[in-house]
Protein backbone atom coordinates (compact mmCIF):
# COMPACT_ATOMS: atom_id res chain seq x y z
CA UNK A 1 100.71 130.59 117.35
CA UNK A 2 98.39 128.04 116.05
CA UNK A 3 99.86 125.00 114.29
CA UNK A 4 100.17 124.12 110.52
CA UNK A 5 97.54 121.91 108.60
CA UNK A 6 99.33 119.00 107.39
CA UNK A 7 99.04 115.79 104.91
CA UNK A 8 100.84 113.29 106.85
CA UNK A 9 101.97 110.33 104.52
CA UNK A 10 104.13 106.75 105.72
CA UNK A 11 105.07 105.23 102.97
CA UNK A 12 105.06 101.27 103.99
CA UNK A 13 106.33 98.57 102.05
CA UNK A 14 102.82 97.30 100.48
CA UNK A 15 100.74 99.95 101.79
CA UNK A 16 100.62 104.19 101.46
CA UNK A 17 98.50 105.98 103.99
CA UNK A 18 97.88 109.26 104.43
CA UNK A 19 95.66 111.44 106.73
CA UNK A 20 95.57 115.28 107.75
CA UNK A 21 96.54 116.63 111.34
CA UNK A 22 94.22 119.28 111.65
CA UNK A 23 94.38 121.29 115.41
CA UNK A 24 96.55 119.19 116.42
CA UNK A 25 93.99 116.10 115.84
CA UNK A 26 94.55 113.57 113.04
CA UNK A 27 91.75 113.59 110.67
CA UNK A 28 90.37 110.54 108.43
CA UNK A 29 93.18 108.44 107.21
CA UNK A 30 93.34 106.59 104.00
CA UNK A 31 94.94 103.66 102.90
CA UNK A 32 95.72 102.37 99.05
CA UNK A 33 98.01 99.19 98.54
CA UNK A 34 100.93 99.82 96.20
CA UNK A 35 102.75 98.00 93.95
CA UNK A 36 106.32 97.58 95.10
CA UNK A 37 106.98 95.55 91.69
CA UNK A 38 106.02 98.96 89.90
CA UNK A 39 108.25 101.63 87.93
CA UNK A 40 109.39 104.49 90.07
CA UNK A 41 106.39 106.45 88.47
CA UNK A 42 103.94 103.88 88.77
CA UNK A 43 104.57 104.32 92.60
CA UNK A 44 104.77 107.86 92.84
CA UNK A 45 101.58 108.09 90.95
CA UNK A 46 99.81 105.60 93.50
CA UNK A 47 100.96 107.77 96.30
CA UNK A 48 99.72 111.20 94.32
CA UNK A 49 96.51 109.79 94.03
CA UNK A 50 96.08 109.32 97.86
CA UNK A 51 97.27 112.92 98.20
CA UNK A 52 94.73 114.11 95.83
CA UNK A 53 91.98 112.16 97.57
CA UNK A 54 93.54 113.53 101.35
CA UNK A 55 93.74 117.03 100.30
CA UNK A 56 92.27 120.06 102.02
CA UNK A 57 92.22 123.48 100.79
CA UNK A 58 93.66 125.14 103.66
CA UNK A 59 96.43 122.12 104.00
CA UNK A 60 99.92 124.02 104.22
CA UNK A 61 102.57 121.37 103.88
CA UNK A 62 103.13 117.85 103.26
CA UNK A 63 105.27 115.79 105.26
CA UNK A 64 106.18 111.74 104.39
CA UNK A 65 108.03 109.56 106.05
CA UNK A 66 109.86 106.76 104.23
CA UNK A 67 112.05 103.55 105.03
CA UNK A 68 115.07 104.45 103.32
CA UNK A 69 118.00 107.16 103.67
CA UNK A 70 117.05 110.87 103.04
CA UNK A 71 118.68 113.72 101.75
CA UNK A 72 117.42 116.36 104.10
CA UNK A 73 118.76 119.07 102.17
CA UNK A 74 116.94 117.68 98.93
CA UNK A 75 114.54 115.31 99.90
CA UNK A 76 115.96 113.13 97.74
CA UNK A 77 115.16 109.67 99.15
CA UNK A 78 117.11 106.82 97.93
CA UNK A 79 116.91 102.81 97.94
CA UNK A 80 113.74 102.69 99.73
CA UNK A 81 112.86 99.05 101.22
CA UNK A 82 110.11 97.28 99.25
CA UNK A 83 110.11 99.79 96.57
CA UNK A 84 112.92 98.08 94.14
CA UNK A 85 112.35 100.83 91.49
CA UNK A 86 113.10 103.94 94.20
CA UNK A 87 116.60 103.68 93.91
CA UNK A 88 116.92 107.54 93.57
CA UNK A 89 113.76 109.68 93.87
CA UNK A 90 113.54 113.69 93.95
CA UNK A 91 110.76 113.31 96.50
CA UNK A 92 110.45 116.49 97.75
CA UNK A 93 111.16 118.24 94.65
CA UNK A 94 108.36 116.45 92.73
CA UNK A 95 105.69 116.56 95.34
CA UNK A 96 106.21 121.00 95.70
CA UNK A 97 106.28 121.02 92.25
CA UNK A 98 103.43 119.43 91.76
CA UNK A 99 101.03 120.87 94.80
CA UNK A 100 102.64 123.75 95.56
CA UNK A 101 103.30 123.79 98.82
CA UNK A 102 106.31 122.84 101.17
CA UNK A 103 107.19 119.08 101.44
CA UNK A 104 109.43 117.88 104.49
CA UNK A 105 110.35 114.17 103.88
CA UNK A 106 112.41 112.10 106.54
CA UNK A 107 112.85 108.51 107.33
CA UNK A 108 110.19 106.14 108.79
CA UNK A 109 112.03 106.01 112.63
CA UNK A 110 112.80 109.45 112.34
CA UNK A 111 109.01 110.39 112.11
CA UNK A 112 108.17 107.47 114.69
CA UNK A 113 110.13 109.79 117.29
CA UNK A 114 108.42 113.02 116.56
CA UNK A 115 105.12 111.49 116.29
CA UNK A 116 106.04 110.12 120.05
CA UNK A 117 107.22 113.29 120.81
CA UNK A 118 104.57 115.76 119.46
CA UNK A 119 101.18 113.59 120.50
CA UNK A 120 102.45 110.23 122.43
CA UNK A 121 104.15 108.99 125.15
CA UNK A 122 106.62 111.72 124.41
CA UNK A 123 104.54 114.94 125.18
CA UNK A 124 106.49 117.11 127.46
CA UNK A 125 109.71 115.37 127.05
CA UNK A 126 112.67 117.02 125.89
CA UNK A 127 115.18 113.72 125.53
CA UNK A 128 113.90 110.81 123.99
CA UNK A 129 114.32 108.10 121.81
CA UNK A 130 111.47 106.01 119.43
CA UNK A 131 113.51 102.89 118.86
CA UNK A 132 111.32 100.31 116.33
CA UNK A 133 111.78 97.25 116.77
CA UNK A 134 110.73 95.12 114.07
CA UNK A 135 112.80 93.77 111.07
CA UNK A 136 114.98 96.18 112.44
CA UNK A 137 116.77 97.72 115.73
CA UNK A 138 116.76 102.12 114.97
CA UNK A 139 115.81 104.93 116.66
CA UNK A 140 114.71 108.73 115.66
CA UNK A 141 116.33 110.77 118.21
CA UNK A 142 114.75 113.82 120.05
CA UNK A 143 117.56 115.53 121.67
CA UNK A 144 116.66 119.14 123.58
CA UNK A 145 112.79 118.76 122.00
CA UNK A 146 114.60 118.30 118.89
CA UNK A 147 114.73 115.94 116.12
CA UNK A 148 118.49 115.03 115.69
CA UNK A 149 118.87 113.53 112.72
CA UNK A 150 122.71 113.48 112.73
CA UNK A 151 124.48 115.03 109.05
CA UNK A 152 123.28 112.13 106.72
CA UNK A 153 120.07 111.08 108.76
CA UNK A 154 122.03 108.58 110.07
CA UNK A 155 121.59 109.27 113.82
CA UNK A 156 119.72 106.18 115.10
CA UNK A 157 121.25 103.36 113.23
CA UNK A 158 121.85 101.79 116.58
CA UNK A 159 121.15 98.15 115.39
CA UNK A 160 124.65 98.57 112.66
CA UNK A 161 126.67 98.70 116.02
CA UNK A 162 128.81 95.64 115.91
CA UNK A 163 127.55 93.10 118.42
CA UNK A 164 129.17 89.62 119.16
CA UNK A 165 129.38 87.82 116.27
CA UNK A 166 127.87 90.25 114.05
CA UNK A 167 125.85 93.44 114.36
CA UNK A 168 123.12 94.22 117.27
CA UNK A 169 120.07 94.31 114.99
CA UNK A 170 121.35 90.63 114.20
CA UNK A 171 120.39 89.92 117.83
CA UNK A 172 117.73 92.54 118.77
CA UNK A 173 115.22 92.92 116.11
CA UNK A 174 112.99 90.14 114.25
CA UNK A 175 116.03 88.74 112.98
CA UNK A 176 116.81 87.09 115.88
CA UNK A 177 114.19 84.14 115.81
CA UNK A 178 115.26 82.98 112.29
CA UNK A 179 118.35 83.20 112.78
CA UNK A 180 118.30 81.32 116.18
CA UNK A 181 115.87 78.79 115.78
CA UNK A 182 114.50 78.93 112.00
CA UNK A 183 111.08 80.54 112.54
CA UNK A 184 109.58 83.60 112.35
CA UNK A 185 109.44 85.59 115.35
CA UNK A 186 105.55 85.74 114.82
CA UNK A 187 105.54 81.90 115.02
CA UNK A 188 107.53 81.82 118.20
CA UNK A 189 105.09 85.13 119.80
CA UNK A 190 102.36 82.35 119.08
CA UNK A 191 103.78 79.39 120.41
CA UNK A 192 104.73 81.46 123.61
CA UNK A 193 100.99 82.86 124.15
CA UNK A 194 99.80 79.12 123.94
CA UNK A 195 102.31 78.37 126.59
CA UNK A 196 105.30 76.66 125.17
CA UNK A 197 107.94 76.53 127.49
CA UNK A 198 111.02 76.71 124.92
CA UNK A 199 109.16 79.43 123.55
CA UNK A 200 108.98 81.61 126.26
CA UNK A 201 113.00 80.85 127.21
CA UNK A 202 113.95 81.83 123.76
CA UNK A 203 112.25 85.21 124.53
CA UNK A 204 113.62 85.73 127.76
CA UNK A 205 117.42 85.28 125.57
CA UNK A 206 115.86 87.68 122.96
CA UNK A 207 115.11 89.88 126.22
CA UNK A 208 119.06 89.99 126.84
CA UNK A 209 120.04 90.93 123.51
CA UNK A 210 117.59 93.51 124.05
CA UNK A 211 119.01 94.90 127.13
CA UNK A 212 122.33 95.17 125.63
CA UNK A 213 120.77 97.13 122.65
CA UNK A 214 119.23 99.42 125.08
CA UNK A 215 122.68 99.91 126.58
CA UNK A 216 124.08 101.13 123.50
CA UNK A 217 121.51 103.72 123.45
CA UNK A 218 122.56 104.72 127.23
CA UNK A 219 125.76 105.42 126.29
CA UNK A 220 125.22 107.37 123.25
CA UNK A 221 122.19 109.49 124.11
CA UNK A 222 121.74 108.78 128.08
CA UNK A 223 117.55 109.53 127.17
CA UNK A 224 115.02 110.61 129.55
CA UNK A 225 112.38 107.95 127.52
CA UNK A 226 112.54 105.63 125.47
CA UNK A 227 109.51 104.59 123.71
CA UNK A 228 109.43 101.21 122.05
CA UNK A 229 107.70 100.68 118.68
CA UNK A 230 107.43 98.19 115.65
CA UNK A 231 105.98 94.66 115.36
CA UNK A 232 108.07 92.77 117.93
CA UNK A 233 106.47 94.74 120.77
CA UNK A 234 103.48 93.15 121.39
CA UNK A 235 105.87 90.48 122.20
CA UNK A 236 107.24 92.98 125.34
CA UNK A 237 105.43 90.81 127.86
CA UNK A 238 107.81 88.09 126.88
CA UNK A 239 111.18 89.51 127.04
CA UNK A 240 110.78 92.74 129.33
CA UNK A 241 112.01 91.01 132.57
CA UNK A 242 115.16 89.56 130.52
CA UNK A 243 115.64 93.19 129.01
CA UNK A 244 115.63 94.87 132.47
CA UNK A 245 117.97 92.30 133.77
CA UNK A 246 120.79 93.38 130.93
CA UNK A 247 119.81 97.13 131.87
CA UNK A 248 120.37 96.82 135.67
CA UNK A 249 124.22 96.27 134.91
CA UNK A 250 124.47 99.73 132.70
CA UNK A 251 127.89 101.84 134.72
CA UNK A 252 125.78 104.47 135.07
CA UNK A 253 123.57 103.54 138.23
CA UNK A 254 122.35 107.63 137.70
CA UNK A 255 120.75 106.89 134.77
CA UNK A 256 118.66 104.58 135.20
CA UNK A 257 116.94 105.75 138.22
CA UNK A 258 114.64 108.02 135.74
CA UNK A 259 114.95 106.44 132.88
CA UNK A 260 111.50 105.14 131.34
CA UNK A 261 110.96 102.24 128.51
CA UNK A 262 107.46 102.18 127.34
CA UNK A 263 105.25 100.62 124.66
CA UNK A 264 103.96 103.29 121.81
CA UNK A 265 99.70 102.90 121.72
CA UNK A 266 98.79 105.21 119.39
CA UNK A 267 97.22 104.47 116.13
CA UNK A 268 98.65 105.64 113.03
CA UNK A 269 101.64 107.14 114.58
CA UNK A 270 103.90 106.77 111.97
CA UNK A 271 101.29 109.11 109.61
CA UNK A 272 101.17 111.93 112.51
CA UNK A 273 104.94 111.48 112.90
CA UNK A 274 105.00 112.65 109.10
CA UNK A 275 102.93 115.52 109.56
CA UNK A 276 104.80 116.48 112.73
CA UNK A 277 108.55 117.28 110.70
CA UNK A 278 106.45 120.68 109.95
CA UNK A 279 106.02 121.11 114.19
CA UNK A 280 109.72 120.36 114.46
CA UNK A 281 110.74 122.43 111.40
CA UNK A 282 109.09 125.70 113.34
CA UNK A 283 110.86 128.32 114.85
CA UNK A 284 111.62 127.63 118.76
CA UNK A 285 108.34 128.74 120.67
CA UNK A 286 106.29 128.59 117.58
């Protein structure tokens, strides 16, 4: 059975893009800036006008992937990061109303996992999880080939798990190097490439923190793959060794002896994540 045509949107915090997965291939993708300051339909009317531009005649659904906490009953999305004015938006019910057509709208780690799963790293694996790590430590979670997006699309929120003196993302996410030392984690990634030596230890530290994050993920999902995305990972070089060292002391020797961590490559995976909630919303062998 061939696949659908879909407009796959990720809705950043100062950027919208948008591009159509078309056979299986993602086509041209478009970019606009938005205006987080803007009213609720200032925003929405930013992100029509990409649609409009993206828009194919034999499209068949929409699918848009957002940083905030979905409905998945309604699509209603609410308190979306960088969008002050999105404190409750009918997404999905405004976007078929106005095109006609079915709209599928998840959050942004959510669709990082099935766009993993669908045309990444991914392909072929049935237990996975895409955990970003960026401002933030969550995961979308492919379970049996599967999104599992647990009852309130709250399956994931792995970085809310208390953690020493606080909460893991705290510890495991970009948080970490302000928090620690008072700097960005992009300021301490630069200092490290140039060869600082404190730089590179407070990685390795970050690298534990990591470990025990991963752990946490062990014990709840026990995944064939985990695929590592978001802006800290270009850092990975850094902090991998440190991050293995935490993993090797898991209490299940078993799992580790297949489990794989790897680094997401592909472009604009968060857009064919988006487009891929139609792949997962198909009927099993479809």
């Amino acid at each position: 059975m061939p696949r659908k045509n879909v407009i796959g949107i990720d809705v950043g915090g100062t950027n919208v893009r948008a591009g159509v997965v078309r056979d299986e291939r993602l086509r041209e993708v478009r970019s606009i800036p938005i205006d987080p300051a803007g009213s609720a339909e200032e925003v929405l009317q930013q992100i029509c006008g990409l649609i409009d531009e993206t828009r194919l005649a034999d499209v068949d659904g929409i699918g848009i992937g957002v940083p905030s906490v979905v409905d998945l009953a309604t699509g209603v999305v609410y308190d979306v990061q960088n969008i002050p004015s999105w404190k409750e938006v009918p997404l999905k019910a405004i976007l078929e109303d106005r095109y006609a057509m079915p709209v599928l709208v998840n959050n942004d780690a959510n669709c990082f996992a099935l766009g993993e799963h669908h045309f990444g790293k991914g392909v072929g694996c049935p237990s996975l999880i895409g955990l970003i790590v960026g401002t933030g430590f969550a995961g979308g979670v492919i379970v049996g080939g599967r999104l599992y997006p647990g009852r309130n699309c709250g399956a994931g929120e792995f970085g809310m798990l208390p953690y020493l003196d606080g909460i893991l993302e705290h510890y495991c996410s970009g948080q970490f190097f302000p928090r620690r030392v008072g700097r960005t984690g992009e300021e301490v990634f630069r200092q490290a490439v140039a060869g600082d030596g404190e730089a590179v230890k407070l990685f390795a530290e970050f690298g534990r923190h990591v470990g025990e994050g991963v752990k946490a993920v062990l014990f709840t999902y026990d995944p064939e793959l985990i695929v590592v995305g978001g802006s800290v990972r270009k850092a990975f070089r850094f902090f991998q060794e440190a991050m293995w060292e935490s993993i090797r002391s898991f209490a299940y020797a078993n799992s580790l002896r297949s489990l794989r961590i790897e680094l997401s490559e592909l472009d604009h995976i968060a857009v064919l994540g988006a487009a891929a909630l139609h792949y997962d919303a198909e009927p099993t062998g479809g």
